[in-house]
PDB file of N, CA and C in Angstrom:
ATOM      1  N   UNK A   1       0.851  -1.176   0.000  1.00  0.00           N
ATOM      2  CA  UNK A   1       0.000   0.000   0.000  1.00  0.00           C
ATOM      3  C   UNK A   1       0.898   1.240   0.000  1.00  0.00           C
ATOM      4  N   UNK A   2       0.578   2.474  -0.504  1.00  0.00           N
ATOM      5  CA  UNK A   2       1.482   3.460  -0.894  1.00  0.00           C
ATOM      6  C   UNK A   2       1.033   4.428   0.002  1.00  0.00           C
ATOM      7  N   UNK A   3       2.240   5.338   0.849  1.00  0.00           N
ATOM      8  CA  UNK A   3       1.875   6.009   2.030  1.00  0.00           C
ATOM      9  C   UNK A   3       0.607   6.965   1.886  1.00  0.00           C
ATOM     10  N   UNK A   4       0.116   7.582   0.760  1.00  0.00           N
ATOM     11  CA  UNK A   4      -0.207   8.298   0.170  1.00  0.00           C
ATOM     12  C   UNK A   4      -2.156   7.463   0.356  1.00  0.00           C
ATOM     13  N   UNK A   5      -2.210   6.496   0.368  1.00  0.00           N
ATOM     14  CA  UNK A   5      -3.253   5.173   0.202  1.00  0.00           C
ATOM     15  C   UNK A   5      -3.416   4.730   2.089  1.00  0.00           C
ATOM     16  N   UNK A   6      -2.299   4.713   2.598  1.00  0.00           N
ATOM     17  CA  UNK A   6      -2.318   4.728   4.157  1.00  0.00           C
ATOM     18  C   UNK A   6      -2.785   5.505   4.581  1.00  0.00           C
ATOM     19  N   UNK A   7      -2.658   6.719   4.397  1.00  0.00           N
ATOM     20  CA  UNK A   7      -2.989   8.000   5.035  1.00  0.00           C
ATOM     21  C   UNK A   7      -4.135   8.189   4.762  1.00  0.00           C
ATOM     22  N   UNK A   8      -4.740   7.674   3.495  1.00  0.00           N
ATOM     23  CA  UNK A   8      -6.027   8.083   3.543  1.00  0.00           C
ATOM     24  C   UNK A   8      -6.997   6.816   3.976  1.00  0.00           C
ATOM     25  N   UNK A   9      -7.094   5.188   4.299  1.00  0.00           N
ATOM     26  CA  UNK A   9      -7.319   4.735   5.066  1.00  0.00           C
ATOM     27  C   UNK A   9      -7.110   5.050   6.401  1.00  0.00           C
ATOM     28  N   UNK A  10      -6.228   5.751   7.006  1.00  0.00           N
ATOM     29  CA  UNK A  10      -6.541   5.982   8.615  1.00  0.00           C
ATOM     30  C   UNK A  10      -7.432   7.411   9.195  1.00  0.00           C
ATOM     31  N   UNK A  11      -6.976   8.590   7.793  1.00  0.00           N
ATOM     32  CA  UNK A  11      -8.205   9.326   7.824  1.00  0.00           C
ATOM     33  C   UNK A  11      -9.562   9.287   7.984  1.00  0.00           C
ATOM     34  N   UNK A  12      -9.885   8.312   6.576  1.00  0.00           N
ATOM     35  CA  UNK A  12     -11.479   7.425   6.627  1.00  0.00           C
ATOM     36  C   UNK A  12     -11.325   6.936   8.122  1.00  0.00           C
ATOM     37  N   UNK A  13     -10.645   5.943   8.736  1.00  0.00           N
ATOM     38  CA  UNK A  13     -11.027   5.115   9.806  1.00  0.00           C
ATOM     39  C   UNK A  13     -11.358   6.540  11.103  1.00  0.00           C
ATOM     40  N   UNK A  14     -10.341   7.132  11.051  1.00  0.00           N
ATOM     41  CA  UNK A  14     -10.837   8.453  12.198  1.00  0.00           C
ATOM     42  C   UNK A  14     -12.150   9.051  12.063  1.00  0.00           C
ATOM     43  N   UNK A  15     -12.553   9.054  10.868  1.00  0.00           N
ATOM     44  CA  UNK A  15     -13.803   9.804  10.678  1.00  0.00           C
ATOM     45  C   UNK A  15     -15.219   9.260  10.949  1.00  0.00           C
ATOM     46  N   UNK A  16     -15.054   7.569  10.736  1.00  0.00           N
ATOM     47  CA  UNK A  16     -16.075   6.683  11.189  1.00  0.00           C
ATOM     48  C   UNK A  16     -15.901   6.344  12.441  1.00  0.00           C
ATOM     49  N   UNK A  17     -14.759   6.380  13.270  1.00  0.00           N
ATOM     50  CA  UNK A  17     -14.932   5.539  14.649  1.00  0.00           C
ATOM     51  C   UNK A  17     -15.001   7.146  15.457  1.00  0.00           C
ATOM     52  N   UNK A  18     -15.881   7.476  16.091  1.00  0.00           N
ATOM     53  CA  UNK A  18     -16.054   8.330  16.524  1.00  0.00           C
ATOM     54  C   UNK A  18     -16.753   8.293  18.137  1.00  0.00           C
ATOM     55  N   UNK A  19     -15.931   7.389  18.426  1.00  0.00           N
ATOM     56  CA  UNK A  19     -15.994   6.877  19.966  1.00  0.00           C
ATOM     57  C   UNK A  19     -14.556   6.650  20.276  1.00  0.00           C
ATOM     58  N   UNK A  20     -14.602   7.607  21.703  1.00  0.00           N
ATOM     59  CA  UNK A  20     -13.103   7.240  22.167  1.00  0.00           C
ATOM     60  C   UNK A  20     -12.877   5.496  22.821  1.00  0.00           C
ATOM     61  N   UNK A  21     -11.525   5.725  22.837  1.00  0.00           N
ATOM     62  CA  UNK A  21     -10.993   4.382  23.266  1.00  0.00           C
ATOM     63  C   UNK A  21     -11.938   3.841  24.888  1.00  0.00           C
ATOM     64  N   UNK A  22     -11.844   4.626  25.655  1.00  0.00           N
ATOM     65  CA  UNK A  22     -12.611   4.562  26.817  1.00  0.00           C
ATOM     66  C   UNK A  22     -13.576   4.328  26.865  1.00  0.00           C
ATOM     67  N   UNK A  23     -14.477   5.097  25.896  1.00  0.00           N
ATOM     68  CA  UNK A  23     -16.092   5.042  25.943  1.00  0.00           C
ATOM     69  C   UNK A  23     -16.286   3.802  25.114  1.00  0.00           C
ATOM     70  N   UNK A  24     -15.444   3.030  24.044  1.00  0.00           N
ATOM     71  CA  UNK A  24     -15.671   2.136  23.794  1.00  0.00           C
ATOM     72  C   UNK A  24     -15.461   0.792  24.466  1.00  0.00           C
ATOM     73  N   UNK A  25     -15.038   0.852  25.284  1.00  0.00           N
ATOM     74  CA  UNK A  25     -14.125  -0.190  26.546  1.00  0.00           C
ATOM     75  C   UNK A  25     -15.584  -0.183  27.120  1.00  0.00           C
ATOM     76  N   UNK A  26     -15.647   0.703  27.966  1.00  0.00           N
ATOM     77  CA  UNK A  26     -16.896   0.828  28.671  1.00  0.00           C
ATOM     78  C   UNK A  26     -18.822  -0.024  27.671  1.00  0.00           C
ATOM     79  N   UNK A  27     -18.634   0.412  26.564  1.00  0.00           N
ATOM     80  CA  UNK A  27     -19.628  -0.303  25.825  1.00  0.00           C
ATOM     81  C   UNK A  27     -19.835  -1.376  25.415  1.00  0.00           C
ATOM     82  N   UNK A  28     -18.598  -1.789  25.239  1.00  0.00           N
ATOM     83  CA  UNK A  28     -18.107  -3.388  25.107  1.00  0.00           C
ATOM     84  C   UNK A  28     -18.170  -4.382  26.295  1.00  0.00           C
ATOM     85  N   UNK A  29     -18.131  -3.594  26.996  1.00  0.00           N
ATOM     86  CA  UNK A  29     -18.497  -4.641  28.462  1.00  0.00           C
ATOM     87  C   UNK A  29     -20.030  -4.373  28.953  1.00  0.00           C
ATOM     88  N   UNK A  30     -21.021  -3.623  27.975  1.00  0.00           N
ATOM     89  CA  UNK A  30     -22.328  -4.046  28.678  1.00  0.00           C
ATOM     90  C   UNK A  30     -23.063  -4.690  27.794  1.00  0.00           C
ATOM     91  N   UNK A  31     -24.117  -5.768  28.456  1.00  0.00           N
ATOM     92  CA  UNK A  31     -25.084  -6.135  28.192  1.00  0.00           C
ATOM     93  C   UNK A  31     -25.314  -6.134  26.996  1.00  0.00           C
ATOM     94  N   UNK A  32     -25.631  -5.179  26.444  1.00  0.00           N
ATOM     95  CA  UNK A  32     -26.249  -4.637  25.083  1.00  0.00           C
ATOM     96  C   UNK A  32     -25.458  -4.563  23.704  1.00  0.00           C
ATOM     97  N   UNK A  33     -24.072  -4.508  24.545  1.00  0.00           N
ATOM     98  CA  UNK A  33     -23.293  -4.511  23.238  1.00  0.00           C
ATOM     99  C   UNK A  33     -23.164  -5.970  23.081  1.00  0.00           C
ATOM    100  N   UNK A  34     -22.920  -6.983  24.039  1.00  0.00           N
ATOM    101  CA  UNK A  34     -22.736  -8.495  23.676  1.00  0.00           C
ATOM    102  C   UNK A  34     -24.003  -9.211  23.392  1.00  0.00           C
ATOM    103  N   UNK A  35     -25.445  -7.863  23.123  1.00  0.00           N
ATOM    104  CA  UNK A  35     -26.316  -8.818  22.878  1.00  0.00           C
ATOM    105  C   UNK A  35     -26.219  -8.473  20.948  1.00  0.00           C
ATOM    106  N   UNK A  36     -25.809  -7.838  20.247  1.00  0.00           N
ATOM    107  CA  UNK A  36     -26.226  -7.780  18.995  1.00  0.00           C
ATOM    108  C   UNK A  36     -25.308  -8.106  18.119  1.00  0.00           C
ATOM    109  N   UNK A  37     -25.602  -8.649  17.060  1.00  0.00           N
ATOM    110  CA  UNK A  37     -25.134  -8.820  16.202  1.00  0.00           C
ATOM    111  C   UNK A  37     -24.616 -10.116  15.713  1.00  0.00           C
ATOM    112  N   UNK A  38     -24.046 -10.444  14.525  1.00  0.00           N
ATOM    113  CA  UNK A  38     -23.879 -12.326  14.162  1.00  0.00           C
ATOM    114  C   UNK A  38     -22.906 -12.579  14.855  1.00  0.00           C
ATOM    115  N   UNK A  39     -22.979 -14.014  15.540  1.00  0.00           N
ATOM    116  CA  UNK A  39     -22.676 -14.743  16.152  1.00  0.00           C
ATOM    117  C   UNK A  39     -22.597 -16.052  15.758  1.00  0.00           C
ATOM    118  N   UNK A  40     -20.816 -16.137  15.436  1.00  0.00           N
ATOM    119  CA  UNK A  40     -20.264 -17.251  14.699  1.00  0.00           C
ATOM    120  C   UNK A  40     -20.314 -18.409  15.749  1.00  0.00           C
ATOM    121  N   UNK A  41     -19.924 -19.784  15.283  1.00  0.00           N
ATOM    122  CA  UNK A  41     -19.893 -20.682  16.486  1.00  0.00           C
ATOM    123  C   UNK A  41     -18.984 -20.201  17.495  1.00  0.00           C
ATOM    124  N   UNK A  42     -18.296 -18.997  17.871  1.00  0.00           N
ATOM    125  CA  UNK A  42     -17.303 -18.530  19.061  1.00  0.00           C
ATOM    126  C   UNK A  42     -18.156 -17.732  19.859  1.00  0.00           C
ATOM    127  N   UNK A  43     -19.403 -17.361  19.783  1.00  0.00           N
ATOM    128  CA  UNK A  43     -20.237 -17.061  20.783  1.00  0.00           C
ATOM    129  C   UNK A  43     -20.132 -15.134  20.841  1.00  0.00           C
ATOM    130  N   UNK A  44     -18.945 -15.062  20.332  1.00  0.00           N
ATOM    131  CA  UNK A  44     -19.092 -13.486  20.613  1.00  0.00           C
ATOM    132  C   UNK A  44     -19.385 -13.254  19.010  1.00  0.00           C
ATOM    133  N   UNK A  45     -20.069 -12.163  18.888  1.00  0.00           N
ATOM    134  CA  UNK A  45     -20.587 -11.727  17.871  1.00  0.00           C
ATOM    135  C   UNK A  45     -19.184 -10.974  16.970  1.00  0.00           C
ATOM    136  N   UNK A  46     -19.052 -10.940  15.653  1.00  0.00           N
ATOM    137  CA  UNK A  46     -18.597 -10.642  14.688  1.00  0.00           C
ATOM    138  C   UNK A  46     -18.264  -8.938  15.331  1.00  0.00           C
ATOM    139  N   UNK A  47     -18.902  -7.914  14.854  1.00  0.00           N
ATOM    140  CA  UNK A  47     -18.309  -6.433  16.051  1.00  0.00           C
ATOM    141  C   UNK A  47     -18.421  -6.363  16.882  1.00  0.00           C
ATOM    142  N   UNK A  48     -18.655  -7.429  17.949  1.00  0.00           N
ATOM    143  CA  UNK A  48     -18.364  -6.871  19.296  1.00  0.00           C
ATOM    144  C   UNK A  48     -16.812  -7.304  19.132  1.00  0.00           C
ATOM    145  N   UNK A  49     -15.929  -8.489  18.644  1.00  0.00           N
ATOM    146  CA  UNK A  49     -14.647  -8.734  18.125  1.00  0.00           C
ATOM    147  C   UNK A  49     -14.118  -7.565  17.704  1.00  0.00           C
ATOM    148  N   UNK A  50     -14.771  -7.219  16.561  1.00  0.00           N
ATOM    149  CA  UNK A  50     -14.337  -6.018  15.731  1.00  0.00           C
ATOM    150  C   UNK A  50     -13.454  -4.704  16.650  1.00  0.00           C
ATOM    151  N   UNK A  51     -14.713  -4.670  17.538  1.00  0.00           N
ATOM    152  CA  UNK A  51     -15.112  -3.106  18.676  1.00  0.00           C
ATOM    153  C   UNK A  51     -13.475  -3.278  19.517  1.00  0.00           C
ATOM    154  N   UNK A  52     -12.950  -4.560  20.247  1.00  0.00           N
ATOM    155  CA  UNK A  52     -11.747  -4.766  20.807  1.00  0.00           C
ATOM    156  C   UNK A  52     -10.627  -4.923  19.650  1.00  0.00           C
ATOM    157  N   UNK A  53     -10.840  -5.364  18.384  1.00  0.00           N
ATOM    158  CA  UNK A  53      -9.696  -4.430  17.795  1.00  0.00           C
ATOM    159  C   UNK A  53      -9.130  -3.575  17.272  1.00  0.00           C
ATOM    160  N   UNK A  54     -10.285  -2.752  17.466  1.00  0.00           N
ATOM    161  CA  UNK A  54     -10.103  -1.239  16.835  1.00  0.00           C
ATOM    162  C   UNK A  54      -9.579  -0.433  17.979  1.00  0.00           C
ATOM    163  N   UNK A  55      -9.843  -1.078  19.338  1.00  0.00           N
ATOM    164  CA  UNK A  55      -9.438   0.090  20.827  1.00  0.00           C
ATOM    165  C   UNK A  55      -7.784   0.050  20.773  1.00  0.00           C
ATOM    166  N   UNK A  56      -7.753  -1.634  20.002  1.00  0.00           N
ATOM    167  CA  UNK A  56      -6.037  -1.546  19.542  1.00  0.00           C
ATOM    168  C   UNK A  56      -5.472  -0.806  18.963  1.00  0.00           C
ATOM    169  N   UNK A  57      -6.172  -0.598  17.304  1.00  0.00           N
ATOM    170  CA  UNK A  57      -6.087   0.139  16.518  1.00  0.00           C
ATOM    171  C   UNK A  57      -5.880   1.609  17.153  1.00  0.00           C
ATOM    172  N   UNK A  58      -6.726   2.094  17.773  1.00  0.00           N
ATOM    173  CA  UNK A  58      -6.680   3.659  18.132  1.00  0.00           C
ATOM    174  C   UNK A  58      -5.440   3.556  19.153  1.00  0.00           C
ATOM    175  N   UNK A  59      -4.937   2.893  19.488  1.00  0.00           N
ATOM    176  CA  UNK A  59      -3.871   2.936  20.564  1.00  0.00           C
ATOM    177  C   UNK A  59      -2.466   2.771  19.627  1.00  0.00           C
ATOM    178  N   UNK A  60      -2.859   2.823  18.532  1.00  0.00           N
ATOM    179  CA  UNK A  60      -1.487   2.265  17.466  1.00  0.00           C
ATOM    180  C   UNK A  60      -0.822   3.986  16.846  1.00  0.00           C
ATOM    181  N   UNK A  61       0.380   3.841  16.600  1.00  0.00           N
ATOM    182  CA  UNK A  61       1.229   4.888  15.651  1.00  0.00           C
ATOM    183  C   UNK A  61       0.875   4.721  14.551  1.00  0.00           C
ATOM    184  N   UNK A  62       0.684   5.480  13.308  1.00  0.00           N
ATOM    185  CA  UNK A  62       0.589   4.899  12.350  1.00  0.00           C
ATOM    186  C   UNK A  62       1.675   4.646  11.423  1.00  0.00           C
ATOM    187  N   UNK A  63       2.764   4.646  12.139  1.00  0.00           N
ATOM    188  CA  UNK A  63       3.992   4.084  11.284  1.00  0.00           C
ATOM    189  C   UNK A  63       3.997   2.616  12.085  1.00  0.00           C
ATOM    190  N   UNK A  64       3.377   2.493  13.109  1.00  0.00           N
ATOM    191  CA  UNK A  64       3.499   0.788  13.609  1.00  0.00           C
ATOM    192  C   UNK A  64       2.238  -0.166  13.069  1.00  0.00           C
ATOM    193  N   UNK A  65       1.432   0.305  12.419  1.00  0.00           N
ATOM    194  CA  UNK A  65      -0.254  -0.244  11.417  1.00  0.00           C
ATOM    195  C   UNK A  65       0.426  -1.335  10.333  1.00  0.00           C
ATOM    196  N   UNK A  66       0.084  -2.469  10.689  1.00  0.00           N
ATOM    197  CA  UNK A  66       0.233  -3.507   9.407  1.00  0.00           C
ATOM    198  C   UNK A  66      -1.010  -3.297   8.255  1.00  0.00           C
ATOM    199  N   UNK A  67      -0.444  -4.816   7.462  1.00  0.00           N
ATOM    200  CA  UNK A  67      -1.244  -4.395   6.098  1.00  0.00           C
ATOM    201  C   UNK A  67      -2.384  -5.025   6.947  1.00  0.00           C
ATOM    202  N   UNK A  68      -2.161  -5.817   7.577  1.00  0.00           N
ATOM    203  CA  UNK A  68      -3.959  -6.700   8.430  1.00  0.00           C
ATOM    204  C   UNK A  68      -4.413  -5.631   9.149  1.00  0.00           C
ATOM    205  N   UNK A  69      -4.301  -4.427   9.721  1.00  0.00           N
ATOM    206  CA  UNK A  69      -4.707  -3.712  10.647  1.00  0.00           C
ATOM    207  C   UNK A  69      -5.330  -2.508   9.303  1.00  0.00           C
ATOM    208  N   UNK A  70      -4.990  -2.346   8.514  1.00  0.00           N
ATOM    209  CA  UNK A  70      -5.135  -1.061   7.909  1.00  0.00           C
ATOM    210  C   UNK A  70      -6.541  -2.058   6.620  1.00  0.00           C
ATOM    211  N   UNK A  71      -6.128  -3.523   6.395  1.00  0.00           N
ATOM    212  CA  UNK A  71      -7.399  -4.313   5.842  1.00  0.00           C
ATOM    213  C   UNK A  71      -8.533  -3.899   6.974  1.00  0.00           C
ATOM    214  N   UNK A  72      -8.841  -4.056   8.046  1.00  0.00           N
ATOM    215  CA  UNK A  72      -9.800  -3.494   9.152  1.00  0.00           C
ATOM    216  C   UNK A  72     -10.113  -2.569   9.234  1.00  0.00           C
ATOM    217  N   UNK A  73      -9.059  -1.544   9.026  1.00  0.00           N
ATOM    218  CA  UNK A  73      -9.327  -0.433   9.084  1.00  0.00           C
ATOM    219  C   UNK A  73     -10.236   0.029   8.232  1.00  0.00           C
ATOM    220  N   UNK A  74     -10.365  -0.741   6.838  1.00  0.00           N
ATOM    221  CA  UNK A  74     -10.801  -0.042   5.545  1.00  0.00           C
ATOM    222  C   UNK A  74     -12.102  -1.147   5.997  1.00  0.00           C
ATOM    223  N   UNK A  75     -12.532  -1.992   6.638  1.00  0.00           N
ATOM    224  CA  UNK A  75     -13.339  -2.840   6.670  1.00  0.00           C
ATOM    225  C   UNK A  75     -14.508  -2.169   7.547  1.00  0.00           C
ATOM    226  N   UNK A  76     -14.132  -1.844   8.737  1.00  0.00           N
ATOM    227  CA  UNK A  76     -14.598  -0.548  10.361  1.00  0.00           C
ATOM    228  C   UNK A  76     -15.247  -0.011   8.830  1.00  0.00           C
ATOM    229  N   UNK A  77     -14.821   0.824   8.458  1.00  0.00           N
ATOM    230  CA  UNK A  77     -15.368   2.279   7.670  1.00  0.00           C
ATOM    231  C   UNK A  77     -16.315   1.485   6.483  1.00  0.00           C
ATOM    232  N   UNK A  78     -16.640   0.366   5.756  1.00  0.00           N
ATOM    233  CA  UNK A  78     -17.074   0.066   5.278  1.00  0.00           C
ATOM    234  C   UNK A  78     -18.284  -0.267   5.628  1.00  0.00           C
ATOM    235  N   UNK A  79     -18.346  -0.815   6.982  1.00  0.00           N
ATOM    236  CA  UNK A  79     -19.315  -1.433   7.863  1.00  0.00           C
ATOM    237  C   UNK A  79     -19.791  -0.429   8.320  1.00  0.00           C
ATOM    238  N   UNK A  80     -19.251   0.534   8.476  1.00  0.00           N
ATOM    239  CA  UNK A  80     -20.327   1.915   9.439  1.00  0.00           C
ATOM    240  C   UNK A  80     -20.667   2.490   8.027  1.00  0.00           C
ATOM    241  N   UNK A  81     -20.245   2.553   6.798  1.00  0.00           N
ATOM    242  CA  UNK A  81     -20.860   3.754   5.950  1.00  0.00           C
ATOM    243  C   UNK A  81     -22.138   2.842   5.523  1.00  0.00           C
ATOM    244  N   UNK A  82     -22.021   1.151   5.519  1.00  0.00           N
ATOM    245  CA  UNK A  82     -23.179   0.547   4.842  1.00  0.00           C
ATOM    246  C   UNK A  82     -24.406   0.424   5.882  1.00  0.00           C
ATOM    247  N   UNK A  83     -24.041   1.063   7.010  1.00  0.00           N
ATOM    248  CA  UNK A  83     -25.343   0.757   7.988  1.00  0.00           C
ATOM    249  C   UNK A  83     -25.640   1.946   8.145  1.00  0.00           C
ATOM    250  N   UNK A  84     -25.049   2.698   8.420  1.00  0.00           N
ATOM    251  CA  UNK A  84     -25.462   4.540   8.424  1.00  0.00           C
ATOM    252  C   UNK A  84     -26.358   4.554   7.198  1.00  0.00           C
ATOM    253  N   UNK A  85     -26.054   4.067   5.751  1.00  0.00           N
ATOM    254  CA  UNK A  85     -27.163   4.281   4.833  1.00  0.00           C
ATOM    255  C   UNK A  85     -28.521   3.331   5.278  1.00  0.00           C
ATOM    256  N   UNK A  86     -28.665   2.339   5.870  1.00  0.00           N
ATOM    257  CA  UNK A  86     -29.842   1.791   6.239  1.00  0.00           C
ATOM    258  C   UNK A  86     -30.291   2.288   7.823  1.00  0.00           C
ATOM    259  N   UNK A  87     -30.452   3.726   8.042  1.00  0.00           N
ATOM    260  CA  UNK A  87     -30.603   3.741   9.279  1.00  0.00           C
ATOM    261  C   UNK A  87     -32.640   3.493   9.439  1.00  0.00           C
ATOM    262  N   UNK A  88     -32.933   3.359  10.791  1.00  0.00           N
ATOM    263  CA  UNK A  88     -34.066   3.188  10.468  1.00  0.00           C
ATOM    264  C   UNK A  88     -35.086   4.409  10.495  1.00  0.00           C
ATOM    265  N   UNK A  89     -36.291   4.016  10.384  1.00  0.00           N
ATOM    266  CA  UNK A  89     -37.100   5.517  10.896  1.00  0.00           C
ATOM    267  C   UNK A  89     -37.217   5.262  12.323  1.00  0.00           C
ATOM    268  N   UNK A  90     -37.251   6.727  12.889  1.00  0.00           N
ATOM    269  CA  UNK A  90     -37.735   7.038  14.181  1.00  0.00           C
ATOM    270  C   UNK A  90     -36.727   7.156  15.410  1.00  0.00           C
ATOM    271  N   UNK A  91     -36.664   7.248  16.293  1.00  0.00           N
ATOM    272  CA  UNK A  91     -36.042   7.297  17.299  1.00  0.00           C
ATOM    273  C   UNK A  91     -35.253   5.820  17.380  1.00  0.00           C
ATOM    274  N   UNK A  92     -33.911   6.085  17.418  1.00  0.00           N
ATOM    275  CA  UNK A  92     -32.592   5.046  17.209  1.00  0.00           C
ATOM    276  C   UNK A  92     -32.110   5.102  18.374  1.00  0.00           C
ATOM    277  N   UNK A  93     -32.246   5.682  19.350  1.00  0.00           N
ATOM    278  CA  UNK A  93     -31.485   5.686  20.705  1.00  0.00           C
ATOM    279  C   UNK A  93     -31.417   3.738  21.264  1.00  0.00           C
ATOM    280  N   UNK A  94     -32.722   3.527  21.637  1.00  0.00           N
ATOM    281  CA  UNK A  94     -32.456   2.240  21.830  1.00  0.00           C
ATOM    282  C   UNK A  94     -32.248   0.987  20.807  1.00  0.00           C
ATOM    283  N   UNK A  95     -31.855   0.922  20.028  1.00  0.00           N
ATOM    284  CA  UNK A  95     -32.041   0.010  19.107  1.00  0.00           C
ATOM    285  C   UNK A  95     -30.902  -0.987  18.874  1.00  0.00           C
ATOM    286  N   UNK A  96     -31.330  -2.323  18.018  1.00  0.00           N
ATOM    287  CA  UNK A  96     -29.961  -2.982  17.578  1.00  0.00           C
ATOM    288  C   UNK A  96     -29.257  -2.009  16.567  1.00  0.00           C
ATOM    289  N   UNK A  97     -29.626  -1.696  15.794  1.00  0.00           N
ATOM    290  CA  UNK A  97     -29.328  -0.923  14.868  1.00  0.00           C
ATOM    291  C   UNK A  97     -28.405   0.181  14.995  1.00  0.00           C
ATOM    292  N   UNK A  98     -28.124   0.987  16.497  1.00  0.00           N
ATOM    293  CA  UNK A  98     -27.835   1.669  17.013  1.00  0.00           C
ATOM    294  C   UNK A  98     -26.476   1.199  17.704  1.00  0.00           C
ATOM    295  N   UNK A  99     -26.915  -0.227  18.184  1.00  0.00           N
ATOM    296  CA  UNK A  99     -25.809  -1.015  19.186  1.00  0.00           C
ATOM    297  C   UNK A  99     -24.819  -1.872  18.217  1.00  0.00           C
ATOM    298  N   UNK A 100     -25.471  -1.857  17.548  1.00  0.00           N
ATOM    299  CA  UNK A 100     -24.164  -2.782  16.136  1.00  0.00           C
ATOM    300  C   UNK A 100     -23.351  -1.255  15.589  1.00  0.00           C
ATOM    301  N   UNK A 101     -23.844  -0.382  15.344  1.00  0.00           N
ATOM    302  CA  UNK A 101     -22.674   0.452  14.904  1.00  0.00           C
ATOM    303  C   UNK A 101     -21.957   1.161  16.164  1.00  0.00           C
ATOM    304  N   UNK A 102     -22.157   0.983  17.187  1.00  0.00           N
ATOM    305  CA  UNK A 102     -21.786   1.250  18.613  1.00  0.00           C
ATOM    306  C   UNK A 102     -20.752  -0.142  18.726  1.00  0.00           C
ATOM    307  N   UNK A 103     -20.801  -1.171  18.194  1.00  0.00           N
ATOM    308  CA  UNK A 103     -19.616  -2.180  18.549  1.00  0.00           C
ATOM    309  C   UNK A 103     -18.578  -2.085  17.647  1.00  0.00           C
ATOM    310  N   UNK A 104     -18.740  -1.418  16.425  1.00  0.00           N
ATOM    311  CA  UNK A 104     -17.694  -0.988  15.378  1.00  0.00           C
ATOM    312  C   UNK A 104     -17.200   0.652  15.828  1.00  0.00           C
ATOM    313  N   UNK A 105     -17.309   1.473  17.055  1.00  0.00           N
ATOM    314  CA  UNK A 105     -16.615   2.313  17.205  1.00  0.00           C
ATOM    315  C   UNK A 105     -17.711   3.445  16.780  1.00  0.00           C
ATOM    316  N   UNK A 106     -18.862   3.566  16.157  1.00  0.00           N
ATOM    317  CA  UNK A 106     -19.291   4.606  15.458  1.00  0.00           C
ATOM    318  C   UNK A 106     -20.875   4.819  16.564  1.00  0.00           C
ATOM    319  N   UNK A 107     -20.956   5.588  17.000  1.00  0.00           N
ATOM    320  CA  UNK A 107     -21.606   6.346  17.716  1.00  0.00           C
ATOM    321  C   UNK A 107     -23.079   7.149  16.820  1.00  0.00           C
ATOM    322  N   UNK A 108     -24.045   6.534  16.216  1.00  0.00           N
ATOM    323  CA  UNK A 108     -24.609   7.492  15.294  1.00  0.00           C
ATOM    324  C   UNK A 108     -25.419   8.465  16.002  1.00  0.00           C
ATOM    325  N   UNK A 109     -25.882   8.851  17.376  1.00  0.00           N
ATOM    326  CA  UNK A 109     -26.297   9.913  18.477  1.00  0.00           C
ATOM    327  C   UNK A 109     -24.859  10.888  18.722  1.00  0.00           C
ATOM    328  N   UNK A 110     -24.283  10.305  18.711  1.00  0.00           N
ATOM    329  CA  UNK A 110     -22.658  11.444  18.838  1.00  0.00           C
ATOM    330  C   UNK A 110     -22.920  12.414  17.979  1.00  0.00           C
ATOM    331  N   UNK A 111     -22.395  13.974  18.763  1.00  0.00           N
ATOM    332  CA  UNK A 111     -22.153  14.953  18.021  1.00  0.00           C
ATOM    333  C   UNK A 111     -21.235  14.873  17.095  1.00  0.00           C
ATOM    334  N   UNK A 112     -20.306  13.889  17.272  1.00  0.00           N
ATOM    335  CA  UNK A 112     -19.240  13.792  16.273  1.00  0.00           C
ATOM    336  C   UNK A 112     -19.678  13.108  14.909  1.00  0.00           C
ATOM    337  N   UNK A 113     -20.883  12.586  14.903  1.00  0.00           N
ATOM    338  CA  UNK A 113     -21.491  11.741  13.837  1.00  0.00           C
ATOM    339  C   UNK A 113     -21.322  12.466  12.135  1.00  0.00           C
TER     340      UNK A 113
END
């Protein structure tokens, strides 16, 4: 990948994960986040996985980002731009819909949205 192609995968990824490292720690350990989403035979769901390696990700340099971390990276931003277009009608505060892009880092009630 050409630095030029890096830089703009970790841009995109900053712009979709718009939950800090903390507040995502904290979401990942309730209830709600380990109730949504597919669930391979390993019992934890597909982004709630995701959600703990992106807290990595945000804790990374980006001269220390492999090509597998920056594949995720471009994967995170793929997964929040294709569910942000299916949002639903009405009030999203409580919803799965809400809590699956909450396990990929993306906050869609955030001012930062």
């Amino acid at each position: 990948m050409t630095a030029t192609a890096q830089k703009e995968t970790v841009a995109d990824f900053k712009k979709a994960v718009n939950m800090s490292t903390a507040r995502l720690e904290k979401w990942l350990a309730t209830d709600e986040s380990k109730a949504v989403g597919y669930k391979g035979s390993g019992g934890e769901s597909v982004g709630h996985r995701s959600g703990r390696r992106i807290i990595k990700l945000l804790g990374k340099k980006q001269d220390d980002l492999t090509e597998g971390d920056l594949r995720h990276m471009r994967k995170v931003v793929g997964y929040v731009h294709r569910h942000l277009a299916q949002r639903p009608s009405g009030d999203v505060s409580d919803t799965p819909w809400r809590y699956s892009l909450m396990n990929w880092g993306h906050d869609p009630s955030s001012k930062r949205s």
